[in-house]
N, C-alpha and C. Protein backbone atom coordinates (compact mmCIF):
# COMPACT_ATOMS: atom_id res chain seq x y z
N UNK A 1 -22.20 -1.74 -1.99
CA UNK A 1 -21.53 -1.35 -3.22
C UNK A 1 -20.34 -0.44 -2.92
N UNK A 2 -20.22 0.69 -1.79
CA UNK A 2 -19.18 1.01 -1.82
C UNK A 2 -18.18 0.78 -0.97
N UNK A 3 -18.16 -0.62 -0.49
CA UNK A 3 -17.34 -1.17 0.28
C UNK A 3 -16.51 -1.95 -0.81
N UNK A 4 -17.23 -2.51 -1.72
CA UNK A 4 -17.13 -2.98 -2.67
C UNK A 4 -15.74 -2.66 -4.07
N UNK A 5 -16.34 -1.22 -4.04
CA UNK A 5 -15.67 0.10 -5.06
C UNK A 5 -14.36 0.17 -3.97
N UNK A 6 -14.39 0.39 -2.64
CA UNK A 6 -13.19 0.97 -2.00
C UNK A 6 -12.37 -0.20 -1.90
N UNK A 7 -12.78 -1.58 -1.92
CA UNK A 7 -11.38 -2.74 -2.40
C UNK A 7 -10.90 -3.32 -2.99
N UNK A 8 -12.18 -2.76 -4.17
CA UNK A 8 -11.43 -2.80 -5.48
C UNK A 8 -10.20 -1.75 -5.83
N UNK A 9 -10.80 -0.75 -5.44
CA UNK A 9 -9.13 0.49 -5.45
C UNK A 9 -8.14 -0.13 -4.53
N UNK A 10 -8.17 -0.54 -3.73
CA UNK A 10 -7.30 -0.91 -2.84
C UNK A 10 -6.24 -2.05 -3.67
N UNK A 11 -7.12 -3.12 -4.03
CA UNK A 11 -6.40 -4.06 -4.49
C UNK A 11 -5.48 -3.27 -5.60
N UNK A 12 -6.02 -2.63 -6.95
CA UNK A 12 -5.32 -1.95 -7.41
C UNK A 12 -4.20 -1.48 -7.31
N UNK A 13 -4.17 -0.34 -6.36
CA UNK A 13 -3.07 0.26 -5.60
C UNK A 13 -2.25 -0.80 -5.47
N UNK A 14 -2.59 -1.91 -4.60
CA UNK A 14 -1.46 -3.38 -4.05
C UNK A 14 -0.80 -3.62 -5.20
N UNK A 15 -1.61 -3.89 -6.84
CA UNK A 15 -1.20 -4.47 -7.45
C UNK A 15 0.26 -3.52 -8.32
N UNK A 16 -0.47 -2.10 -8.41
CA UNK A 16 0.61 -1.15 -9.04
C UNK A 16 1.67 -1.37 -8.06
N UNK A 17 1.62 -1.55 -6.57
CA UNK A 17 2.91 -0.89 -5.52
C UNK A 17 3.65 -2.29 -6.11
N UNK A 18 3.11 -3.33 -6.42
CA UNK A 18 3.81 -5.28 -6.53
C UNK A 18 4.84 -4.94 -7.84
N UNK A 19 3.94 -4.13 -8.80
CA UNK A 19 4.86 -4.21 -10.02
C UNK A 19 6.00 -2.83 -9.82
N UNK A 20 5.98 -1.85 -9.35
CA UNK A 20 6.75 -0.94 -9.36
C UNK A 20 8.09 -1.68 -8.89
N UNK A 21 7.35 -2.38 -7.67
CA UNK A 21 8.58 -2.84 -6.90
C UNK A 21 9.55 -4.27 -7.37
N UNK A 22 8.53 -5.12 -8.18
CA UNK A 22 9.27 -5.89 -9.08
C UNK A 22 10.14 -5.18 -10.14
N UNK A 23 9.36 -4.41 -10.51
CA UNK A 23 10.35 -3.12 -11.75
C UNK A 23 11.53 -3.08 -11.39
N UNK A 24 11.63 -2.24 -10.30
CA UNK A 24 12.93 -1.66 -9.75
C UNK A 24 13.94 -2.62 -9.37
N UNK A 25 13.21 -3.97 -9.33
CA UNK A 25 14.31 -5.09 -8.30
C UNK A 25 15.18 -5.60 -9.60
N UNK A 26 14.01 -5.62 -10.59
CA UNK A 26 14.54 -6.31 -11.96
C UNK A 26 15.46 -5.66 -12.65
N UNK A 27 15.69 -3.98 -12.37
CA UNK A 27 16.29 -3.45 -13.49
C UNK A 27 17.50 -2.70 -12.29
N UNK A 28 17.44 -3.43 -10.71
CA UNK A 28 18.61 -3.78 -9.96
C UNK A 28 18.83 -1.92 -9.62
N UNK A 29 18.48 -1.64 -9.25
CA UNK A 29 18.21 -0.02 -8.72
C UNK A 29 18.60 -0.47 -7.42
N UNK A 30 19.06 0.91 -6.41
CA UNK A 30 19.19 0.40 -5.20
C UNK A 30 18.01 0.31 -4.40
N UNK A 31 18.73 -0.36 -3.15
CA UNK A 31 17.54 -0.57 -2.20
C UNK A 31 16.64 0.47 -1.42
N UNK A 32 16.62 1.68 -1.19
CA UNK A 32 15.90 2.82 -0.88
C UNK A 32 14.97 2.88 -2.12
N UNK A 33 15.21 2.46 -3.43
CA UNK A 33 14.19 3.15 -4.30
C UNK A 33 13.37 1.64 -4.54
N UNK A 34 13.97 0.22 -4.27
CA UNK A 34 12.85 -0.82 -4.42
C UNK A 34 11.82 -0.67 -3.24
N UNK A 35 12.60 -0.15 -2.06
CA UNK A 35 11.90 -0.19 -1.26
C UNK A 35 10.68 1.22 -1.01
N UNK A 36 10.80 2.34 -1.94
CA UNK A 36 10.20 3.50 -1.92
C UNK A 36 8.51 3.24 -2.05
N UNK A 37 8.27 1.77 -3.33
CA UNK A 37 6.95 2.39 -3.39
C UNK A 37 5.89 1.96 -2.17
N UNK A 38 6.74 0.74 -1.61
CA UNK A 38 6.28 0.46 -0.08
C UNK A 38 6.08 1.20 0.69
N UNK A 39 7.17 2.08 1.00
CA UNK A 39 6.95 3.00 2.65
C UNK A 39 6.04 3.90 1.77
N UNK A 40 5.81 4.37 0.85
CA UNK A 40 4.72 5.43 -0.18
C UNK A 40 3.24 4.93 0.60
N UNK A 41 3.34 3.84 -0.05
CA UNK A 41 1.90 3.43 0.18
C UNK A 41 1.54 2.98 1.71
N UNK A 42 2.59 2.86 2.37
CA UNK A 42 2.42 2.63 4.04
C UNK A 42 2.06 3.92 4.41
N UNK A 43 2.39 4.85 4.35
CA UNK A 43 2.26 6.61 4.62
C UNK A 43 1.07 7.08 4.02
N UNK A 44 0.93 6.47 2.85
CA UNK A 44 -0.44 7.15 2.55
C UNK A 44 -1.53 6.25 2.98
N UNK A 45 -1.60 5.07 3.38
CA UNK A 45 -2.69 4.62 4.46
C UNK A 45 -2.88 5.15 5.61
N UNK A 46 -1.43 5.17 6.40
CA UNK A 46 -1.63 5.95 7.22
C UNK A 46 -2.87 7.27 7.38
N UNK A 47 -2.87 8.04 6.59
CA UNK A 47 -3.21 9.20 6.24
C UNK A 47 -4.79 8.96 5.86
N UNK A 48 -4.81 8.20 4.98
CA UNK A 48 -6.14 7.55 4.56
C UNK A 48 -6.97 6.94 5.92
N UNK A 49 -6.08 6.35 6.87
CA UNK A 49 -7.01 5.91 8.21
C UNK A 49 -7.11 7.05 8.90
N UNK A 50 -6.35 8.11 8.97
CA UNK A 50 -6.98 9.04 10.20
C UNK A 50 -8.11 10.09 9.00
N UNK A 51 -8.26 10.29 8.21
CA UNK A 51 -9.25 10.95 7.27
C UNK A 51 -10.52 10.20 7.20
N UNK A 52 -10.33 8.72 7.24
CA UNK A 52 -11.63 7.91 7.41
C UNK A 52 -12.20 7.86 9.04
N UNK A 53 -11.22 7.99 9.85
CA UNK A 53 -11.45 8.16 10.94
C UNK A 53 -12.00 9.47 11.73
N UNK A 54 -11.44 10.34 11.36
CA UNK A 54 -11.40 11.67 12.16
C UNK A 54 -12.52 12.53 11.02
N UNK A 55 -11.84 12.86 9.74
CA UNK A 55 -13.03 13.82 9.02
C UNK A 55 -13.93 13.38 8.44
N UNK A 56 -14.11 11.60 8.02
CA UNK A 56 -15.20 11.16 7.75
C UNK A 56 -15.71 10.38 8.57
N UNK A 57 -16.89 10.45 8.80
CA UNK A 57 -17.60 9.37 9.82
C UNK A 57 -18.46 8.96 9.51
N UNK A 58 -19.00 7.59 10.10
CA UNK A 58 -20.02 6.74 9.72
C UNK A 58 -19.61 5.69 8.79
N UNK A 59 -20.38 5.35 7.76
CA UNK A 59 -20.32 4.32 6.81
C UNK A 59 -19.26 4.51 5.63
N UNK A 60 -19.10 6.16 5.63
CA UNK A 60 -18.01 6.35 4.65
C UNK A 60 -16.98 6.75 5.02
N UNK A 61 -16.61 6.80 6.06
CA UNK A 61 -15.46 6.73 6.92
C UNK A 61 -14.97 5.18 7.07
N UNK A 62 -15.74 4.57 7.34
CA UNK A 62 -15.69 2.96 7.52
C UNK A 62 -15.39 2.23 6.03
N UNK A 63 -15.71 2.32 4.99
CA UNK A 63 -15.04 2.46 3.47
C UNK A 63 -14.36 3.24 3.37
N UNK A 64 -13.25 4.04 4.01
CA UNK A 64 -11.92 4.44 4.03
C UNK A 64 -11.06 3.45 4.72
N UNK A 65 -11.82 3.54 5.96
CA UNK A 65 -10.87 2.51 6.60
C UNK A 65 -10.64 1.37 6.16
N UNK A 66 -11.51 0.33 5.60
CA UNK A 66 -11.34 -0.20 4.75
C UNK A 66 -10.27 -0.62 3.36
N UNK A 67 -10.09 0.21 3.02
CA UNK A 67 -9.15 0.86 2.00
C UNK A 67 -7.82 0.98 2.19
N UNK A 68 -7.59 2.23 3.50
CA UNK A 68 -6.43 1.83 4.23
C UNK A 68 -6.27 0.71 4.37
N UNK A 69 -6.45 -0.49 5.29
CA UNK A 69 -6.23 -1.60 5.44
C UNK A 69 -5.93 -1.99 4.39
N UNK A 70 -6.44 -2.28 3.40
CA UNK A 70 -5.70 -3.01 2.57
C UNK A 70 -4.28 -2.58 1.26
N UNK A 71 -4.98 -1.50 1.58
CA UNK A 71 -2.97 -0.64 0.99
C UNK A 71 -2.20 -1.04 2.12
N UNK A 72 -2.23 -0.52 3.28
CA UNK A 72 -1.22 -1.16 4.28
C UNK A 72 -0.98 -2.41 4.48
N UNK A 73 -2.19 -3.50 4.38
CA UNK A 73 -1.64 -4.48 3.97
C UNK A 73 -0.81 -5.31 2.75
N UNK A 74 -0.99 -4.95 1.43
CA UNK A 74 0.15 -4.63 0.75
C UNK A 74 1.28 -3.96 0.92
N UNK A 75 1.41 -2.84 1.89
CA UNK A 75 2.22 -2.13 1.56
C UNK A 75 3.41 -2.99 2.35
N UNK A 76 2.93 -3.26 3.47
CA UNK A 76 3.49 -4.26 4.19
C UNK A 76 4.02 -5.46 4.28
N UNK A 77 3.39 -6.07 3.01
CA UNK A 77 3.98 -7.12 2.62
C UNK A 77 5.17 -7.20 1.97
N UNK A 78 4.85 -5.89 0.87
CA UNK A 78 5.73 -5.73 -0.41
C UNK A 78 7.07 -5.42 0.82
N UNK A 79 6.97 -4.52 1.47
CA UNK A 79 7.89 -4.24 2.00
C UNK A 79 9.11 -5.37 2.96
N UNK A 80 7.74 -6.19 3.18
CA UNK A 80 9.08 -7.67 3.62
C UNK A 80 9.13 -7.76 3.10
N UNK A 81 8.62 -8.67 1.43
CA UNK A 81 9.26 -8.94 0.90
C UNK A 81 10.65 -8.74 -0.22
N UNK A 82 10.33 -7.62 -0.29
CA UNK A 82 11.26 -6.76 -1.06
C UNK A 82 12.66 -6.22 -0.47
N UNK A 83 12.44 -6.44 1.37
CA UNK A 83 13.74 -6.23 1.85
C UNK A 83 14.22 -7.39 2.15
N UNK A 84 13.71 -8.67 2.59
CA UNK A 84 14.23 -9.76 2.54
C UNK A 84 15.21 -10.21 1.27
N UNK A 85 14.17 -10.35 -0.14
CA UNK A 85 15.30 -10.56 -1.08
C UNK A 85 16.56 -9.24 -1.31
N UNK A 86 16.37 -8.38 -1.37
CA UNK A 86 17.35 -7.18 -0.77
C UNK A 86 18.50 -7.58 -0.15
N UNK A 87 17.99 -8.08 0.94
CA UNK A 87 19.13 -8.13 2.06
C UNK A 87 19.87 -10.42 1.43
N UNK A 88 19.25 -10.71 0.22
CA UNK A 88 20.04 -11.69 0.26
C UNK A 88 21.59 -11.85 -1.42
N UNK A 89 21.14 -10.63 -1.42
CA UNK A 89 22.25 -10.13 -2.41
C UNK A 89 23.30 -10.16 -2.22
């Protein structure tokens, strides 16, 4: 169950960082701020893996890590994709 709970937040997170960053592309803002809520959420995985790693341990450390992973994997995506169309302007 709380592996469960931690990717469901995760996905979440992916889904808010997808629309912020559609937001910003749509209403043509520059590229540092489409690209902001990406590196946001890349940095705060970051942070989220060494806290699941280092000050929590065991099973609930391992549902952090968890978590991380999948913000960084959004975050990562959003972030190609959002500089790709970027860079075809």
């Amino acid at each position: 169950m709380l592996f469960v709970v931690f990717a469901v937040i995760g996905i979440l997170i992916g889904i808010i960082v997808i629309r912020l960053t559609r937001g910003f592309r749509k209403n043509n803002k520059p590229k540092l701020v489409i690209l902001a809520p990406s590196i946001i959420s890349i940095l705060v995985a970051i942070i989220i893996m060494y806290i699941g790693n280092v000050e929590i341990e065991g099973i609930d450390g391992a549902a952090y890590m968890l978590l991380s992973l999948i913000i960084f994997c959004f975050g990562v995506t959003v972030f190609y994709l959002a500089d790709k169309k970027g860079s075809e302007r």
